[in-house]
Protein backbone atom coordinates (compact mmCIF):
# COMPACT_ATOMS: atom_id res chain seq x y z
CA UNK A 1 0.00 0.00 0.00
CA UNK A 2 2.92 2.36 0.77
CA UNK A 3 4.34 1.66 -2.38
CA UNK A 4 1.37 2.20 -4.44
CA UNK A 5 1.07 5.89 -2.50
CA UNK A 6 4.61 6.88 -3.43
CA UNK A 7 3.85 5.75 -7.07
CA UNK A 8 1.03 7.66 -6.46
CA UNK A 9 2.52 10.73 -5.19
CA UNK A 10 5.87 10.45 -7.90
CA UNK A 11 3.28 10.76 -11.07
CA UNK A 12 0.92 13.86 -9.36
CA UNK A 13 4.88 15.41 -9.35
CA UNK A 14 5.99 14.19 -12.44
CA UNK A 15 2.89 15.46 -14.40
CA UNK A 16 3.50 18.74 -12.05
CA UNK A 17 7.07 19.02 -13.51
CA UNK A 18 6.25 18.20 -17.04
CA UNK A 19 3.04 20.35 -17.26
CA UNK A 20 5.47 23.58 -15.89
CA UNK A 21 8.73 22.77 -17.30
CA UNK A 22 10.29 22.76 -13.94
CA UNK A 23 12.71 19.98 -14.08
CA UNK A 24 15.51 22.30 -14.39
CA UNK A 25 14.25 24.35 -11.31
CA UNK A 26 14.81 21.01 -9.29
CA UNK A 27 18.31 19.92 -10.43
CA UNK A 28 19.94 23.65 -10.69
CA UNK A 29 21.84 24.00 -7.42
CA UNK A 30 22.55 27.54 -8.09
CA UNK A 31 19.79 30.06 -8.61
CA UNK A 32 20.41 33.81 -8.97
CA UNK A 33 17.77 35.90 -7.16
CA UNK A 34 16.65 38.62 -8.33
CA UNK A 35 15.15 40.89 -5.66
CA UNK A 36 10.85 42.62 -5.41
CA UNK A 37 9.46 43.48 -8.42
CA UNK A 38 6.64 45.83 -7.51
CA UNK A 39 6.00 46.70 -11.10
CA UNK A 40 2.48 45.05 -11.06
CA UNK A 41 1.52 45.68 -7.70
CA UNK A 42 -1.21 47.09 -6.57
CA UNK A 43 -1.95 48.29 -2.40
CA UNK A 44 -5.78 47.87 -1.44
CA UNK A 45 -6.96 50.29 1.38
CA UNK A 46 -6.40 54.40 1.05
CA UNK A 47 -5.88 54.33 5.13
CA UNK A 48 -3.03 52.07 4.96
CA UNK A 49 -1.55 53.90 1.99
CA UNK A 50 -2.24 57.17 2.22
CA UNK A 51 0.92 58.53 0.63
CA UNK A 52 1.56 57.51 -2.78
CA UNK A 53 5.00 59.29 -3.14
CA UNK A 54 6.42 56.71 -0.18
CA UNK A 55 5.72 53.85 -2.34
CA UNK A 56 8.65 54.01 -4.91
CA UNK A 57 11.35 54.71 -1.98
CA UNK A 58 9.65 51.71 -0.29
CA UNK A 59 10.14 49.38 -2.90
CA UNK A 60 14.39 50.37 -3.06
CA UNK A 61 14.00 49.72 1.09
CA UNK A 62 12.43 46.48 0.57
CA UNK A 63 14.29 45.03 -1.55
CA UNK A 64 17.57 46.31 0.18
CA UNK A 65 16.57 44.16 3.48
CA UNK A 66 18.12 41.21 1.44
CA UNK A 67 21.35 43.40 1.80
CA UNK A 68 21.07 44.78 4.95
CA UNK A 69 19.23 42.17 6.98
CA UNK A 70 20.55 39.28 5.06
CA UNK A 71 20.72 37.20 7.97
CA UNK A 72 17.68 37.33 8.41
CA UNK A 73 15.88 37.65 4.68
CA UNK A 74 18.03 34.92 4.01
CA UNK A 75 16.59 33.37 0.54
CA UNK A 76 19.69 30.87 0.03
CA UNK A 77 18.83 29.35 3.11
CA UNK A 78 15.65 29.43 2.82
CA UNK A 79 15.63 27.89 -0.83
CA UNK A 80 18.41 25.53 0.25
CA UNK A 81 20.43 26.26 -2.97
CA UNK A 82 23.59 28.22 -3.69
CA UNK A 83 22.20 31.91 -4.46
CA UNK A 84 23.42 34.97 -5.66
CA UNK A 85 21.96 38.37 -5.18
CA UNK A 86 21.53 40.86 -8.03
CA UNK A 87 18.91 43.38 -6.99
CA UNK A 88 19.67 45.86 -9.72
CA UNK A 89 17.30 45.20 -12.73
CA UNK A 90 14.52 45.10 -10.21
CA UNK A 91 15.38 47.97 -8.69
CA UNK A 92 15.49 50.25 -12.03
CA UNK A 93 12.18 48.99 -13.14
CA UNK A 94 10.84 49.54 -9.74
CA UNK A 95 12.42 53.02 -10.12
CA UNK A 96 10.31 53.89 -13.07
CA UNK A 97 6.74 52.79 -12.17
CA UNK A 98 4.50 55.32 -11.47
CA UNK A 99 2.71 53.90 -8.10
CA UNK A 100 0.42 57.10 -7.73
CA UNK A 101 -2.83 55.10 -9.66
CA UNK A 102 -1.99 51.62 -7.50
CA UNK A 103 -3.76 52.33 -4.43
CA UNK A 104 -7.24 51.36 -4.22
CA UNK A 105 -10.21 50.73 -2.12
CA UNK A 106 -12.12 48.64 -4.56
CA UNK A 107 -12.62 44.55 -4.04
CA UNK A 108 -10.07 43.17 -6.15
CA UNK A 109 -9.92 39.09 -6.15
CA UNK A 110 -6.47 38.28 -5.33
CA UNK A 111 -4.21 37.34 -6.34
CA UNK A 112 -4.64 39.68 -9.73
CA UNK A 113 -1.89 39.01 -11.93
CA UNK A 114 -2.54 36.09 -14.47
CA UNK A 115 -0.01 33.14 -16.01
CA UNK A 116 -0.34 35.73 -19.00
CA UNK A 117 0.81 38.64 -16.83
CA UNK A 118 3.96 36.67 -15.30
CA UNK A 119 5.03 35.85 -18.44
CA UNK A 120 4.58 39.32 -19.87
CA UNK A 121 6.91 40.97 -17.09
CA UNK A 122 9.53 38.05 -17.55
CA UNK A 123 9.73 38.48 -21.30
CA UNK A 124 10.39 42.07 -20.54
CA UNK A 125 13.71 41.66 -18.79
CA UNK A 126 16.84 42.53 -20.34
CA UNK A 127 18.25 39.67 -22.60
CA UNK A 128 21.08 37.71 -20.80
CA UNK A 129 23.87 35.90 -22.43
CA UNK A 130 24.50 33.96 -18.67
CA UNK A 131 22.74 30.22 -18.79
CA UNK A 132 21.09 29.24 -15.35
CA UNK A 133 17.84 30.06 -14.26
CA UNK A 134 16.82 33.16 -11.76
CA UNK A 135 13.96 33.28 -9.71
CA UNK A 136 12.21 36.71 -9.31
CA UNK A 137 9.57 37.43 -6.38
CA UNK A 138 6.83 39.49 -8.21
CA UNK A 139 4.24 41.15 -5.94
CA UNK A 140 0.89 40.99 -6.55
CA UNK A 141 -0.48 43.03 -4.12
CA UNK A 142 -0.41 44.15 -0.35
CA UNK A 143 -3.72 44.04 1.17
CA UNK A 144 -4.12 46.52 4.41
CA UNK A 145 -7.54 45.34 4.45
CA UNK A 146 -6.46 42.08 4.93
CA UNK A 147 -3.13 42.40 6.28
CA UNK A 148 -1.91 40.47 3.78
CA UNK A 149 0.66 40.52 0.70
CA UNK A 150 0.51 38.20 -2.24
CA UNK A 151 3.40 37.30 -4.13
CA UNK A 152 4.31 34.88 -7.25
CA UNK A 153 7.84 33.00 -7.05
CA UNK A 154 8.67 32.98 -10.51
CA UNK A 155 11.52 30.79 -12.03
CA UNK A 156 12.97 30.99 -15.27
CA UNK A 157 15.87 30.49 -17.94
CA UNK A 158 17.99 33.23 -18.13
CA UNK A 159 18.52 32.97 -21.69
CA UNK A 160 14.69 32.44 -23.51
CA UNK A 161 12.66 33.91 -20.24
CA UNK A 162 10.55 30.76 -20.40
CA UNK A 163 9.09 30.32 -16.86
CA UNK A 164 9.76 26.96 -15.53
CA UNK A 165 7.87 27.38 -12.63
CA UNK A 166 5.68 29.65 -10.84
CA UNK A 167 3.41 29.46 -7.33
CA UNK A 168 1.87 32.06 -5.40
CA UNK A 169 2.68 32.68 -1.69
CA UNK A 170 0.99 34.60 1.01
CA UNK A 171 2.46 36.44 3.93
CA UNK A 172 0.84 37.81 7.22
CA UNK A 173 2.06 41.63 7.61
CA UNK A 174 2.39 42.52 11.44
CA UNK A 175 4.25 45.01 13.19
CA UNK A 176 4.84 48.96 13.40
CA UNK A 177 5.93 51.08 10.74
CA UNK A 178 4.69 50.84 6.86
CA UNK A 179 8.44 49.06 6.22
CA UNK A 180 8.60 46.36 8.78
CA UNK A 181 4.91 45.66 8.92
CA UNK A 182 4.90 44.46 5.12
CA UNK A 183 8.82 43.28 5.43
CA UNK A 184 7.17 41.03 8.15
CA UNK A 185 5.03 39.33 5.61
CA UNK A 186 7.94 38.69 2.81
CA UNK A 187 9.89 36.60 5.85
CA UNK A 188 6.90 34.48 6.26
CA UNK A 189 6.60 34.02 2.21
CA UNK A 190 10.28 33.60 2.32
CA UNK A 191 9.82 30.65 4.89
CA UNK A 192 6.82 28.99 3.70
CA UNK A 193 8.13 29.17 -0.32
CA UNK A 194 11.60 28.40 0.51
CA UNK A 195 9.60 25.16 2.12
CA UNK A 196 7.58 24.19 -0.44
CA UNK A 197 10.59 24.31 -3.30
CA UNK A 198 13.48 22.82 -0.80
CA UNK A 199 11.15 19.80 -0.32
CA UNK A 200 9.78 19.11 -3.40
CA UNK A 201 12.73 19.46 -4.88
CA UNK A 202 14.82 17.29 -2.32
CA UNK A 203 11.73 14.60 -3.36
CA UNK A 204 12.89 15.32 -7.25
CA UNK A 205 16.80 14.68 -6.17
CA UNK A 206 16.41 11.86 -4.11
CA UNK A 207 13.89 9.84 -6.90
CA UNK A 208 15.34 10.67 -10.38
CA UNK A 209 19.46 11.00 -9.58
């Protein structure tokens, strides 16, 4: 009966890896990270974000807490791979959205942003000559209303920007201070999607090497 469970459960993740393309996601053991990208974002509830011109210097301190506080927003850890950190592209485009029409009150389901819409933003990256595959956290949204942010952890090859896989994570913000109270809910995605890839891919490893 065991056995017939763990045939079972090894052809729900081979069909997974086949129908996504991820089999390269599970045997790369170095990923390149590539930071927040806010540039599809959108912040639901005026009282939480009542100042539109934070937003933009926001995103830069975000994504710097992989920097700063890497100890802590530790994604190489959490991921269980050997990662490198190259915030810059991120940052630039995250430099030149306009967040001043983002902020809403209206019920939005969430997450917003479509298989369509990932693979949009990914083909829009700059074209890379390096081979490996990056994985990019793109934020959906941060909900005050909710006190919640929604993310996608999107991986892909460098060189055609086809995803190879993509699944969305939630975090619980908490805390004082715009910064830390939504910083507090990317740990807790970190965590719980660093969880979900280590192990699955571990499964991968351990059942096809």
């Amino acid at each position: 009966m065991k056995k017939f469970f763990l045939l079972v459960f090894i052809g729900i993740i081979t069909a997974n890896l086949q129908a996504q393309n991820s089999v390269e996601v599970y045997k790369t053991r170095s990923i390149t990270f590539l930071g927040l990208d806010y540039t599809g974002a959108i912040f639901v509830g005026t009282k939480g974000f009542n100042d539109p011109a934070a937003l933009k210097p926001l995103t830069q301190s975000w994504n710097s807490l992989f920097i700063t506080e890497h100890n802590k927003y530790n994604v190489q850890k959490a991921f269980k791979v050997l990662t490198s950190v190259e915030l810059d592209m991120v940052s630039k485009r995250n430099e030149q959205t306009d967040f001043s029409n983002r902020i809403t009150d209206k019920h939005i389901e969430l997450p917003h942003l479509t298989r369509s819409d990932l693979e949009a933003m990914i083909s829009s990256y700059p074209e890379s000559t390096d081979k490996g595959v990056s994985l990019v956290f793109i934020v959906d949204a941060y909900d005050k209303t909710s006190a919640t942010a929604y993310y996608h952890f999107v991986f892909f090859d460098n060189l055609t920007k086809k995803i190879l896989l993509s699944y969305s994570v939630t975090g619980s913000a908490v805390g004082g201070g715009l910064r830390n109270y939504w910083a507090n809910a990317c740990y807790e995605a970190i965590i719980k999607g660093g969880r979900y890839y280590s192990s699955t891919a571990d499964f991968y490893r351990n059942y096809t090497e």
